[in-house]
Protein backbone atom coordinates (compact mmCIF):
# COMPACT_ATOMS: atom_id res chain seq x y z
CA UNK A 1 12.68 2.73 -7.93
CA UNK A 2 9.64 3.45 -9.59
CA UNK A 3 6.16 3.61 -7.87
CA UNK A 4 2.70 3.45 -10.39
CA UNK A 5 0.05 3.52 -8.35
CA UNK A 6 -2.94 1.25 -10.85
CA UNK A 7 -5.20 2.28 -8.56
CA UNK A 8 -7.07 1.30 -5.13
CA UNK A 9 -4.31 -0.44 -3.37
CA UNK A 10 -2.60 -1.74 -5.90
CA UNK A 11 0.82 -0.38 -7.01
CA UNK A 12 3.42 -1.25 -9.29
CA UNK A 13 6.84 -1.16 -8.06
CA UNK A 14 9.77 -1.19 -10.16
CA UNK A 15 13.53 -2.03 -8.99
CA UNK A 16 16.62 0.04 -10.86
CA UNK A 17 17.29 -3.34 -12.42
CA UNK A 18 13.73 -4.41 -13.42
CA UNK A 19 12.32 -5.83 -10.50
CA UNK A 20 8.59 -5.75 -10.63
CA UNK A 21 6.02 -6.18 -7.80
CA UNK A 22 2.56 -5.54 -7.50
CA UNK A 23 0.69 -5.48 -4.45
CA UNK A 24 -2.83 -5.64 -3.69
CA UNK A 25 -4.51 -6.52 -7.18
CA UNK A 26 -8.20 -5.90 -7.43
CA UNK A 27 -10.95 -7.85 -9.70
CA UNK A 28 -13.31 -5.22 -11.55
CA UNK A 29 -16.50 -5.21 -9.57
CA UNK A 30 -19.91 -3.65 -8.59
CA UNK A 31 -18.46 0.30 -7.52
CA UNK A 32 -15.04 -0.25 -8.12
CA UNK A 33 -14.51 1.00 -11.88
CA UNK A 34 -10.73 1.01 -12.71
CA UNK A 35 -9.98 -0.72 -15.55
CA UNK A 36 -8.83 -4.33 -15.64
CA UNK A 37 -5.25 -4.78 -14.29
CA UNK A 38 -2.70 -6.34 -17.67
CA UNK A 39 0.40 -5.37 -15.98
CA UNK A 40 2.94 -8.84 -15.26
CA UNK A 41 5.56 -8.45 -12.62
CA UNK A 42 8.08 -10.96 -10.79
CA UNK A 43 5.75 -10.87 -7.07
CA UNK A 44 2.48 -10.26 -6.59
CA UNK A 45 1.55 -9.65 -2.48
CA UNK A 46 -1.89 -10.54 -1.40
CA UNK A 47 -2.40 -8.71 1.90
CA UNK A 48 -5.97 -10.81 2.45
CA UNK A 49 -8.60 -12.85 0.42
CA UNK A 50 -10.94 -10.29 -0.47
CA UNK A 51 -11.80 -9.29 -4.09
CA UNK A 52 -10.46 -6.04 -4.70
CA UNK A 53 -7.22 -7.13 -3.00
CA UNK A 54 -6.40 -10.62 -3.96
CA UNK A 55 -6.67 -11.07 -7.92
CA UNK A 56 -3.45 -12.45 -8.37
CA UNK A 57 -4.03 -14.63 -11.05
CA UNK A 58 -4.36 -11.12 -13.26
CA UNK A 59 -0.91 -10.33 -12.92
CA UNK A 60 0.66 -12.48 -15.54
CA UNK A 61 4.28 -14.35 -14.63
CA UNK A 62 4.23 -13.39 -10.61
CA UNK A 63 4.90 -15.68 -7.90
CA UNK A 64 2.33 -15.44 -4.84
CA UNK A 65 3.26 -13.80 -1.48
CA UNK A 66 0.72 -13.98 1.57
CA UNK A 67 0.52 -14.40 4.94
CA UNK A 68 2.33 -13.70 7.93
CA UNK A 69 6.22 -14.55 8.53
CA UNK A 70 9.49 -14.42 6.50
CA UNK A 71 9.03 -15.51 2.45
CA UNK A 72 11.29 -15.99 0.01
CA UNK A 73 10.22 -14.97 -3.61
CA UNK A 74 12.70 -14.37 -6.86
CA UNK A 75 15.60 -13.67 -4.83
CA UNK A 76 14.03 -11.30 -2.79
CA UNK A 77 12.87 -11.07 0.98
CA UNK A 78 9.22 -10.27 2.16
CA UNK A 79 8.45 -10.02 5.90
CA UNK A 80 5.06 -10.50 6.58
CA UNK A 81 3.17 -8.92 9.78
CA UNK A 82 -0.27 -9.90 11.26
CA UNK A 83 -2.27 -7.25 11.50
CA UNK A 84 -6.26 -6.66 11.77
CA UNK A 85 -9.02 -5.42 8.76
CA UNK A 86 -10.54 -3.93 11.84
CA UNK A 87 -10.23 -2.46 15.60
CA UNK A 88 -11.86 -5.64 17.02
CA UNK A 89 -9.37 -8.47 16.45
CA UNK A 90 -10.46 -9.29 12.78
CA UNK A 91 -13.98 -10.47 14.00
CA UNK A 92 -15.61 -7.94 11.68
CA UNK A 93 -13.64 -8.22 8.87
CA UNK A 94 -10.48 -10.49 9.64
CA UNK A 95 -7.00 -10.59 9.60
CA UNK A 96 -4.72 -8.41 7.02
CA UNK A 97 -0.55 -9.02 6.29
CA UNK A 98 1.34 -5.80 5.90
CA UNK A 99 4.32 -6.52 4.25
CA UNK A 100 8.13 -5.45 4.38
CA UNK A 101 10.74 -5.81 1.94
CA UNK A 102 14.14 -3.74 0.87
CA UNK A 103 14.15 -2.21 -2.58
CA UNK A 104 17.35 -0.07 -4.10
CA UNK A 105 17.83 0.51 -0.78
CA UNK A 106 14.74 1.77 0.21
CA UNK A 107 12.99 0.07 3.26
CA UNK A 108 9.38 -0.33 1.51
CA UNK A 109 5.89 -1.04 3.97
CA UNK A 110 2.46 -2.06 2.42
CA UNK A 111 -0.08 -1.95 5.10
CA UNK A 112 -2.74 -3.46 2.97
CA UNK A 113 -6.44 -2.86 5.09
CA UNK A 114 -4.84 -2.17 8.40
CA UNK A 115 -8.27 -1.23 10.42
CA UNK A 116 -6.86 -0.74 13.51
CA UNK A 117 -3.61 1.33 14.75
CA UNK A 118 -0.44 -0.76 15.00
CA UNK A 119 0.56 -1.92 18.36
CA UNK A 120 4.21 -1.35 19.84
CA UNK A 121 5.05 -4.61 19.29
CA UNK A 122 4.03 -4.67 15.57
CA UNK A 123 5.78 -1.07 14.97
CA UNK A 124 9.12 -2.51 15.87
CA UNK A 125 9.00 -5.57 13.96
CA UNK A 126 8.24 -3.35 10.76
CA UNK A 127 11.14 -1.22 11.85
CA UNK A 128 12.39 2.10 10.01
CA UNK A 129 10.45 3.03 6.98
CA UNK A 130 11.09 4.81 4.01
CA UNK A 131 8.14 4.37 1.90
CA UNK A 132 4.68 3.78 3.28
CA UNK A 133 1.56 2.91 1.28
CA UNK A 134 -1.16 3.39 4.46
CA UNK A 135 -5.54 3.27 3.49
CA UNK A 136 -7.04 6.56 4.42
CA UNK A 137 -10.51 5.82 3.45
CA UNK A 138 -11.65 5.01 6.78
CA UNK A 139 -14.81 2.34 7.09
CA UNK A 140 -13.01 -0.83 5.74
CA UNK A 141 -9.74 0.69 7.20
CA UNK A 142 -8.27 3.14 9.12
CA UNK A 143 -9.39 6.91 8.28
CA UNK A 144 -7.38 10.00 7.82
CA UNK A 145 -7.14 10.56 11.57
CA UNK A 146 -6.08 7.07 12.12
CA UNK A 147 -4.16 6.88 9.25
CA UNK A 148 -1.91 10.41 10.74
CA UNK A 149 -1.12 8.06 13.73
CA UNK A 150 -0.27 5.03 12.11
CA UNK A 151 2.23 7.88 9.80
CA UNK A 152 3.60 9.32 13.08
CA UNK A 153 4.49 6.03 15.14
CA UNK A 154 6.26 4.66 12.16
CA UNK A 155 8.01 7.97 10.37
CA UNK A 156 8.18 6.75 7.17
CA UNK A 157 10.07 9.71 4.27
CA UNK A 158 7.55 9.57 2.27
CA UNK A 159 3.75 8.30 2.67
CA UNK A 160 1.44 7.21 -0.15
CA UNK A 161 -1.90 7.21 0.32
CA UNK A 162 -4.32 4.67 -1.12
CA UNK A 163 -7.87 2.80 -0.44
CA UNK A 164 -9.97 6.46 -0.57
CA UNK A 165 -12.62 7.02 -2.70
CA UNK A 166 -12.19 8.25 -6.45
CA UNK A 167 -14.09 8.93 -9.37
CA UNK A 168 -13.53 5.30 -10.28
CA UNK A 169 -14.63 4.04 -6.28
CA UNK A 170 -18.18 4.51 -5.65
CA UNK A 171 -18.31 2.98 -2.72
CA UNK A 172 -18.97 5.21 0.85
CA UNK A 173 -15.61 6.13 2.23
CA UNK A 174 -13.62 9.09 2.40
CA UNK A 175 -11.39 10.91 -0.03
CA UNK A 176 -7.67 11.74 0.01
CA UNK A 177 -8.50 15.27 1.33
CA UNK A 178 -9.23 14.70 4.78
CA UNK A 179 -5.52 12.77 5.20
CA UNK A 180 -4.02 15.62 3.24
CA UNK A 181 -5.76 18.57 4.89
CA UNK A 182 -3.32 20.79 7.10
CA UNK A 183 -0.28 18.61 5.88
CA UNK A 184 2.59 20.97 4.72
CA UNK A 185 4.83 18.98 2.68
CA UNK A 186 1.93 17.36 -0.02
CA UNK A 187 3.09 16.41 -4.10
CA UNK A 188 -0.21 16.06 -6.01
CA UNK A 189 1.22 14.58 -9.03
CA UNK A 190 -0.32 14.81 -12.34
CA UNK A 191 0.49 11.43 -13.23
CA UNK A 192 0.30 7.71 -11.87
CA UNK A 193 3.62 7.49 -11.25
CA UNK A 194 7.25 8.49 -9.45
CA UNK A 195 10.86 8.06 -9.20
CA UNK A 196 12.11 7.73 -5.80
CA UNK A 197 16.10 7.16 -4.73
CA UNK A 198 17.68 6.39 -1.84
CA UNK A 199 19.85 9.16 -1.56
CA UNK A 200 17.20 11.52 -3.06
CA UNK A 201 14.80 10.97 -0.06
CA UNK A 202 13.69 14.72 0.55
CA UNK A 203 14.60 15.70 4.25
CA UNK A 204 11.34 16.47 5.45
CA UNK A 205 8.46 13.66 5.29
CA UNK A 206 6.52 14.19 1.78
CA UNK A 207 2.74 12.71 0.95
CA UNK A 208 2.64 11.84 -2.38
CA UNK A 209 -0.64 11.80 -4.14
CA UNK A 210 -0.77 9.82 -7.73
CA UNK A 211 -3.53 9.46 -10.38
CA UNK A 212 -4.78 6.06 -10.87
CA UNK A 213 -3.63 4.70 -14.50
CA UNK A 214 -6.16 2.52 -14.41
């Protein structure tokens, strides 16, 4: 599997045999300055109807996933979970759809804007975890502290954070820093991208910080 992070919360994710899902696309707007997204895939998952998540008509050739439940897309299976933008039921911001599918073996979680930590209930219908892409910004989402929970109650191998401010994100929320600081086992990668394997998985759980391509 490949993982290219384009940048905000929107990766690229590559099966062995050419699978290609995107998550989270974002339209170019005021404060948020990566470039435009060109990249075509099979599935595009839309986590929630706000701008910088929900462009899927720029990824050329995908077929739409959103919302909560089971969905059926290309062959492949998404589980959807109902989650909240914020820690007051969504009445701030509104609801958000982590999603869940199976990769080259690799049990993949998007948590899209999760703003509040995950209940019981919602960790064990998302069930074991090997790669987690969790917001860290804090504001619009959870924030490093939260974020460390959210990491801990579902023990994913390896964690990629996302939705913290860049050069290219103007906007007020945190950097990656605060999620990495006094982590042991970080990978700042001088790159946008990885190569992950199921049997590969390193043994103790590794943050993996990417470059935005875009």
């Amino acid at each position: 599997m490949k993982v290219k992070w384009l940048g905000h919360a929107c990766f690229l994710i590559i099966s062995e045999k050419g699978m290609r899902v995107i998550t989270d696309p974002y339209g170019v707007m005021g404060g948020l300055l990566h470039g435009p997204i060109k990249e075509s895939a099979d599935v595009v998952l839309v986590s929630h109807d706000h701008a910088d998540h929900n462009n899927a008509g720029a990824v050329a050739g995908a077929e739409l996933v959103k919302g909560p439940g089971i969905k059926k897309a290309r062959g492949m299976e998404f589980l959807g979970i109902a989650t909240h933008h914020d820690d007051k039921g969504g009445r701030e911001r509104g609801e958000v759809t982590a999603f869940c599918f199976t990769m080259d073996g690799l049990r993949v979680c998007h948590l899209g804007d999760l703003g509040r930590q995950l209940s019981d209930a919602e960790a064990k219908q998302i069930g074991k975890v090997d790669i987690l892409f969790i917001p860290v910004g804090g504001f619009y989402t959870v924030d490093a502290k939260g974020a460390t929970a959210v990491v801990e109650k579902l023990a994913p191998g390896v964690v990629f954070p996302m939705h913290y401010k860049t050069p290219k994100l103007a906007w007020s929320i945190a950097g990656v820093d605060r999620f990495i600081q006094g982590k042991t086992a970080v990978r700042q990668v001088n790159g946008s991208e990885v190569d992950l394997k199921a049997d590969q998985l390193p043994a103790t759980r590794e943050i993996i910080v990417l470059e935005p391509a875009l």
